[in-house]
C-alpha atoms as a PDB file:
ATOM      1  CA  UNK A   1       0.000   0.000   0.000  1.00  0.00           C
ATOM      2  CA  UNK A   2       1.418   3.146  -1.333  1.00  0.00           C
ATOM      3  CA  UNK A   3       1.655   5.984   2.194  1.00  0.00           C
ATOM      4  CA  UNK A   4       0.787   9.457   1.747  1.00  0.00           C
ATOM      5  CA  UNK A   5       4.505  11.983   1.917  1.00  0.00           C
ATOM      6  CA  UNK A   6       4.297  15.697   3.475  1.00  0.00           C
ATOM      7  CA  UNK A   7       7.658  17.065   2.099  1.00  0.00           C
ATOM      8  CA  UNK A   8       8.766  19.930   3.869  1.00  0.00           C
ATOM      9  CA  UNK A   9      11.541  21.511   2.086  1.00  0.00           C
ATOM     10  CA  UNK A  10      13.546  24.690   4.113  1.00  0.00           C
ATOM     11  CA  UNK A  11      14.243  27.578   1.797  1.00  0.00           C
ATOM     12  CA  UNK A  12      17.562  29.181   2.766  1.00  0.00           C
ATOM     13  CA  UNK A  13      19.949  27.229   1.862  1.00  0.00           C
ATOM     14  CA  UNK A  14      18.412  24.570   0.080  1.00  0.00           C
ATOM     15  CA  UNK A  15      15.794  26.104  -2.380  1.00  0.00           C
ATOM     16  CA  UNK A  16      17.222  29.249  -2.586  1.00  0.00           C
ATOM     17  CA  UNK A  17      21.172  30.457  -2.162  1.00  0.00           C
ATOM     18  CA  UNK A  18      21.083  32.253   0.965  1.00  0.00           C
ATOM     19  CA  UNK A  19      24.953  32.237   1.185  1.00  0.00           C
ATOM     20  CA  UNK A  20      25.442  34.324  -2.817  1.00  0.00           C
ATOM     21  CA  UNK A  21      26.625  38.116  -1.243  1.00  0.00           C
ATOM     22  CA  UNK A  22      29.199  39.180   0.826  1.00  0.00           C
ATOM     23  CA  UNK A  23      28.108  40.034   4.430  1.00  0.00           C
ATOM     24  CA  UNK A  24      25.285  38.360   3.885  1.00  0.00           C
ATOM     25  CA  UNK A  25      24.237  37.584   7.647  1.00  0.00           C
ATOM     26  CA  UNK A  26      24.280  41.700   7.977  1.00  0.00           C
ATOM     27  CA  UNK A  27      22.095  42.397   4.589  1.00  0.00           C
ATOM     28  CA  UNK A  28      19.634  39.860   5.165  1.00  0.00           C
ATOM     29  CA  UNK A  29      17.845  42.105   7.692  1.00  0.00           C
ATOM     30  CA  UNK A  30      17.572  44.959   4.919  1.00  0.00           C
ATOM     31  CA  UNK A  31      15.268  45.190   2.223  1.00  0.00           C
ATOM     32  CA  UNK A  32      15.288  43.673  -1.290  1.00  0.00           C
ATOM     33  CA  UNK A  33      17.739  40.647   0.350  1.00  0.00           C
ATOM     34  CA  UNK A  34      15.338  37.512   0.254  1.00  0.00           C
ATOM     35  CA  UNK A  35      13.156  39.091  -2.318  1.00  0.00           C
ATOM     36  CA  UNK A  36      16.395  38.697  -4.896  1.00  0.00           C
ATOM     37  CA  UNK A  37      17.862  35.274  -3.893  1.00  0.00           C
ATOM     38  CA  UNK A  38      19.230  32.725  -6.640  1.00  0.00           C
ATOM     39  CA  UNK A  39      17.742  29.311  -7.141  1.00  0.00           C
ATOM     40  CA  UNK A  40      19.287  25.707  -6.772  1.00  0.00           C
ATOM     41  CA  UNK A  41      18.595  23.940  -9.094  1.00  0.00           C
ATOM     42  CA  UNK A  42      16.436  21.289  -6.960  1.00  0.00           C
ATOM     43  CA  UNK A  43      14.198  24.023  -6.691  1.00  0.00           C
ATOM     44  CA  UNK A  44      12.769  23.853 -10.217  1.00  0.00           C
ATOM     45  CA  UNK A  45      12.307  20.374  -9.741  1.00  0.00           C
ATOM     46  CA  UNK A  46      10.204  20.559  -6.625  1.00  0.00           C
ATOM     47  CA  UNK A  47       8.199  22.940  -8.299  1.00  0.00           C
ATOM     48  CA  UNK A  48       7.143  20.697 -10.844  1.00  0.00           C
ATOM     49  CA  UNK A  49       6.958  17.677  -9.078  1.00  0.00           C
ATOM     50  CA  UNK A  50       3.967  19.559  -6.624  1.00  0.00           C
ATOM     51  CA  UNK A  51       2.097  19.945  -9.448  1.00  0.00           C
ATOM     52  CA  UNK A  52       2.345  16.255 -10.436  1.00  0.00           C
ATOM     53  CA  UNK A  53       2.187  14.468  -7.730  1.00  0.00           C
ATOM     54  CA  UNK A  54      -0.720  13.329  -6.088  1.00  0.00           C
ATOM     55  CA  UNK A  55       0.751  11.453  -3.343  1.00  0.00           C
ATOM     56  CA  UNK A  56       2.983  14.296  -1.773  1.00  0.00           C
ATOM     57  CA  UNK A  57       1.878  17.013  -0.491  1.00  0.00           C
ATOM     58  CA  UNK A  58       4.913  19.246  -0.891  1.00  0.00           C
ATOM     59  CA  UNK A  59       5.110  22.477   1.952  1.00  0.00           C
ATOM     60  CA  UNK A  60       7.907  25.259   2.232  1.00  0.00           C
ATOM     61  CA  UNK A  61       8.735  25.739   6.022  1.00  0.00           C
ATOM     62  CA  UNK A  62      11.346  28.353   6.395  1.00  0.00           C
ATOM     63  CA  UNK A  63      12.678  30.388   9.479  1.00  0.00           C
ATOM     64  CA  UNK A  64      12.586  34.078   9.350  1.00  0.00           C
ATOM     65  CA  UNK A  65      15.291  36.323  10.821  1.00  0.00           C
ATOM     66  CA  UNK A  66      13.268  39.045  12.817  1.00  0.00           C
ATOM     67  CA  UNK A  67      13.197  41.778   9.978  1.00  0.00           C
ATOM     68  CA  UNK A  68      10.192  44.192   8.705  1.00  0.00           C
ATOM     69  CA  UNK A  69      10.863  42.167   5.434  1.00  0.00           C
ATOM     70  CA  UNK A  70      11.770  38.425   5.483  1.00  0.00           C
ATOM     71  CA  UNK A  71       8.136  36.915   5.535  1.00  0.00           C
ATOM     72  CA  UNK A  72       6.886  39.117   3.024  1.00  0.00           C
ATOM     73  CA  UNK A  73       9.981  38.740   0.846  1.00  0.00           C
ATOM     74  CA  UNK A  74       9.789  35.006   0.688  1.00  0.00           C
ATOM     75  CA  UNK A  75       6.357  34.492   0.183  1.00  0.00           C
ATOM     76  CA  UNK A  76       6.653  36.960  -2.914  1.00  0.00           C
ATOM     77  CA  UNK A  77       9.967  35.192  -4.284  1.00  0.00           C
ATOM     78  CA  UNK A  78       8.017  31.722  -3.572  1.00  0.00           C
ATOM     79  CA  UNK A  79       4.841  33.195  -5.570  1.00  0.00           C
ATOM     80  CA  UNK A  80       7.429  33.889  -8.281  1.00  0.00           C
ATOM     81  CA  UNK A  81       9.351  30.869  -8.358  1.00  0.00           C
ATOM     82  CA  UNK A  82       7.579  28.271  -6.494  1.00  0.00           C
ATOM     83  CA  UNK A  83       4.055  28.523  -8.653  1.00  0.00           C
ATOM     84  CA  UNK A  84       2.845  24.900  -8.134  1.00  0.00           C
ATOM     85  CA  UNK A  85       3.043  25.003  -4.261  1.00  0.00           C
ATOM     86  CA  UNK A  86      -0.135  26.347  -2.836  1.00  0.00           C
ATOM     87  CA  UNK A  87       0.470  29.595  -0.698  1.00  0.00           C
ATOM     88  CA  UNK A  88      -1.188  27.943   2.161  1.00  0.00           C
ATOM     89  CA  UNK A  89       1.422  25.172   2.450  1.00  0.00           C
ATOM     90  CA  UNK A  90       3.507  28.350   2.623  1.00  0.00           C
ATOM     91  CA  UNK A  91       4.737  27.916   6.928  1.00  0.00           C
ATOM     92  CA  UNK A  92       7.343  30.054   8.364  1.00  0.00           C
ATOM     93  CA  UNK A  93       8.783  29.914  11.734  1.00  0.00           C
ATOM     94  CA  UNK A  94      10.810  32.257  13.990  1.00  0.00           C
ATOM     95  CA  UNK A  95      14.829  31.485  13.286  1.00  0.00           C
ATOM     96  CA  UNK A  96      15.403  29.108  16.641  1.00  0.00           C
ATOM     97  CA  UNK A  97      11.762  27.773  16.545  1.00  0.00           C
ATOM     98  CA  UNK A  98      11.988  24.052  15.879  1.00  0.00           C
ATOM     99  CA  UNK A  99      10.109  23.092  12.684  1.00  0.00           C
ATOM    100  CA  UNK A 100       8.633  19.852  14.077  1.00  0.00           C
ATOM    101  CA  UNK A 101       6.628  21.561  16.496  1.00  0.00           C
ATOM    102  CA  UNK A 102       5.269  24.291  13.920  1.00  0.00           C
ATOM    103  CA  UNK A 103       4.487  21.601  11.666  1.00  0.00           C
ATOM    104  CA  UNK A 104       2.565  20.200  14.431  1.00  0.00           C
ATOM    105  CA  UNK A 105       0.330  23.151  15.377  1.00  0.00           C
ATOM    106  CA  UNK A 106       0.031  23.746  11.802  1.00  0.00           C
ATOM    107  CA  UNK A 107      -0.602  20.762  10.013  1.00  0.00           C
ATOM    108  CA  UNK A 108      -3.572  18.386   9.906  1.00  0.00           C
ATOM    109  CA  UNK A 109      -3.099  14.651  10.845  1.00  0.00           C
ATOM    110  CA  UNK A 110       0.391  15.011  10.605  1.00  0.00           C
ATOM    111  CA  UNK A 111       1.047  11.731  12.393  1.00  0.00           C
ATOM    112  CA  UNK A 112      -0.528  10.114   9.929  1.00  0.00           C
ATOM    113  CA  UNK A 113       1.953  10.835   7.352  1.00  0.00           C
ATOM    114  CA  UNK A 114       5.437  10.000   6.494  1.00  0.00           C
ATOM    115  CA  UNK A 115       7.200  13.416   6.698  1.00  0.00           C
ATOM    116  CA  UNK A 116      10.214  14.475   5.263  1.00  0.00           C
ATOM    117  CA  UNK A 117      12.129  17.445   5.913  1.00  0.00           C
ATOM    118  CA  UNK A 118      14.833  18.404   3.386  1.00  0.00           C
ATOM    119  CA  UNK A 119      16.871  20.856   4.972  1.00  0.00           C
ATOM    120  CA  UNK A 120      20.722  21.870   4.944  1.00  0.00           C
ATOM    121  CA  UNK A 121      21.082  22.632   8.202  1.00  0.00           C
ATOM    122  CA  UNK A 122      21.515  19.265  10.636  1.00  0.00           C
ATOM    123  CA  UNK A 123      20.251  20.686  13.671  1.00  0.00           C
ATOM    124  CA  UNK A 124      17.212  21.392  11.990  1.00  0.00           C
ATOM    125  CA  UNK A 125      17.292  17.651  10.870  1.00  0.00           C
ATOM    126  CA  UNK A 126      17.946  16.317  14.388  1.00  0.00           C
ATOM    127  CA  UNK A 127      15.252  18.026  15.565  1.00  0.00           C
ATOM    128  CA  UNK A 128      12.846  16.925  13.068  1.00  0.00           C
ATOM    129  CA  UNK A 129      13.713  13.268  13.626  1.00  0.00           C
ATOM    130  CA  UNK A 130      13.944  13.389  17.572  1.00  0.00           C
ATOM    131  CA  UNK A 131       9.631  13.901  16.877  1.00  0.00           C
ATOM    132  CA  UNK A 132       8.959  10.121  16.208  1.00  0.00           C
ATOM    133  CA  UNK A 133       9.143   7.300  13.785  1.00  0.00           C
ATOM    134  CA  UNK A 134       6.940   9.236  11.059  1.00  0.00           C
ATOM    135  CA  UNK A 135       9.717  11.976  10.698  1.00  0.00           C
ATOM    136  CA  UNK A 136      12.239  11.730   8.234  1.00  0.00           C
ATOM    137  CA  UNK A 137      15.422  14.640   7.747  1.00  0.00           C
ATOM    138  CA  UNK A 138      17.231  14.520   4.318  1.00  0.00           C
ATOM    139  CA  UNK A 139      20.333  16.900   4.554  1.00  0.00           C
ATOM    140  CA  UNK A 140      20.680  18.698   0.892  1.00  0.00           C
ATOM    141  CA  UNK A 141      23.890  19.318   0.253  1.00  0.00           C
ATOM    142  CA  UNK A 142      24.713  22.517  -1.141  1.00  0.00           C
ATOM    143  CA  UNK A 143      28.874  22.866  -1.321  1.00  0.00           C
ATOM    144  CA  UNK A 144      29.208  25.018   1.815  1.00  0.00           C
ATOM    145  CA  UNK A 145      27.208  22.955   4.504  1.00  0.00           C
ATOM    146  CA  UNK A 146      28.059  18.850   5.487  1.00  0.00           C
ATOM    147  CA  UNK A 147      32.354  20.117   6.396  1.00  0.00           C
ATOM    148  CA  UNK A 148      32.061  18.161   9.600  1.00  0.00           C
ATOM    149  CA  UNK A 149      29.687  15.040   8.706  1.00  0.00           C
ATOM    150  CA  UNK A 150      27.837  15.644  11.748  1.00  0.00           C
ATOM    151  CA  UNK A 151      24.745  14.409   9.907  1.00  0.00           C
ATOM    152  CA  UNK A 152      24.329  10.529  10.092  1.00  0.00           C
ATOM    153  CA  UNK A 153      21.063  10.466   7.679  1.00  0.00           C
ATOM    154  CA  UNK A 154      20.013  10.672   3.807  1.00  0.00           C
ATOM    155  CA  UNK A 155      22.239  13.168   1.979  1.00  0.00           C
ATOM    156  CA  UNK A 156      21.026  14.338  -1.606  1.00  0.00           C
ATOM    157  CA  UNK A 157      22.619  16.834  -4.122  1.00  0.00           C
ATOM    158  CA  UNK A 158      20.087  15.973  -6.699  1.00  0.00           C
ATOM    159  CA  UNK A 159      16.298  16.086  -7.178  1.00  0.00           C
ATOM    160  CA  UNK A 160      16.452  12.490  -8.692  1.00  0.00           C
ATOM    161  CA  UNK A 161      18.078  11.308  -5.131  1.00  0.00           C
ATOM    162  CA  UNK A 162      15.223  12.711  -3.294  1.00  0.00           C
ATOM    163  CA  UNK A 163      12.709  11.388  -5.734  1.00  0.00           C
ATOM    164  CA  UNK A 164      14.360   8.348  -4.776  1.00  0.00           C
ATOM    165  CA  UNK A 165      14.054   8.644  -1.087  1.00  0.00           C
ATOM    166  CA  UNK A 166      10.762   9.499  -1.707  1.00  0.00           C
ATOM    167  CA  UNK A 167       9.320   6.616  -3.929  1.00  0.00           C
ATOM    168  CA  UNK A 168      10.922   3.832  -1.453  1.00  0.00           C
ATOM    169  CA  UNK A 169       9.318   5.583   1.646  1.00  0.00           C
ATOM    170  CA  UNK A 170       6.119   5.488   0.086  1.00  0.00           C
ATOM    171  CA  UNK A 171       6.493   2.205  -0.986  1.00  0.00           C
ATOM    172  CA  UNK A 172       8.343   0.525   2.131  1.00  0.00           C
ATOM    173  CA  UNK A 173       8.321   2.986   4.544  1.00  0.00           C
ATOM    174  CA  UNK A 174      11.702   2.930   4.815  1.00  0.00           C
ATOM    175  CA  UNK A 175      14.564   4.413   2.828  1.00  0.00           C
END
């Protein structure tokens, strides 16, 4: 029996190249910052595979820095380049705030899904799986993060690596 996926897939970092200017952890409190941020590649992908298919529901859960900006920046550059994820899978979270529990508060049934969090940032990931069985962290590796190896789970540079993650998980339930 095939199991339903929530995908929740962090933006800095893993959709979108936070790390592209100089000084960046000064500018991102200023306007225009996250409004303006390159794509990964992965992103495109993601895109199209929420609008095909029916058996993952794919979110964006992002942290925002405490700025006049940030949430209204994202959800504008995810309205431009994110067009097949509905704005109301759209969750953001205060930088700190552990994703698990916003999920939790703001998504239906969620223990009755397998959810995966792709994120780049392993505490993020540790967090998420520390939640239960049902909770799945993929680390995307982006060519600044993963120096120490701290993070003992799936790794993927490629959309076709997390497609693959997530076909056996909703196969199997396991990866």
């Amino acid at each position: 029996m095939k199991k339903t996926i929530n995908l929740f897939v962090d933006m800095d970092g893993t959709i979108a190249k936070f790390y592209y200017k100089k000084n960046y952890l000064e500018k991102m409190y200023e306007q225009g910052y996250f409004e303006n941020l390159p794509l990964y590649a992965i992103a495109k992908h993601i895109d199209d595979f929420a609008k095909k298919d029916t058996c993952v529901n794919v979110y964006i859960l992002s942290a925002c820095v405490n700025s006049k900006y940030c949430e209204q920046e994202k959800t504008e550059w995810l309205l431009k380049n994110m067009p097949n994820i509905n704005p109301k899978n759209f969750l953001f979270t205060k930088v700190g705030e552990c994703k698990a529990q916003k999920i939790a508060l703001s998504v239906d049934n969620i223990e009755n899904y397998i959810n995966i969090l792709l994120d780049d940032y392993t505490i993020n990931l540790e967090q998420w799986e520390s939640k239960g069985n049902n909770m799945v962290g993929v680390k995307f590796l982006n060519g600044m993060n993963d120096t120490t190896k701290s993070w003992q789970g799936a790794k993927v540079k490629t959309f076709k690596q997390l497609e693959e993650i997530i076909q056996k998980l909703a196969m199997y339930g396991i990866y």
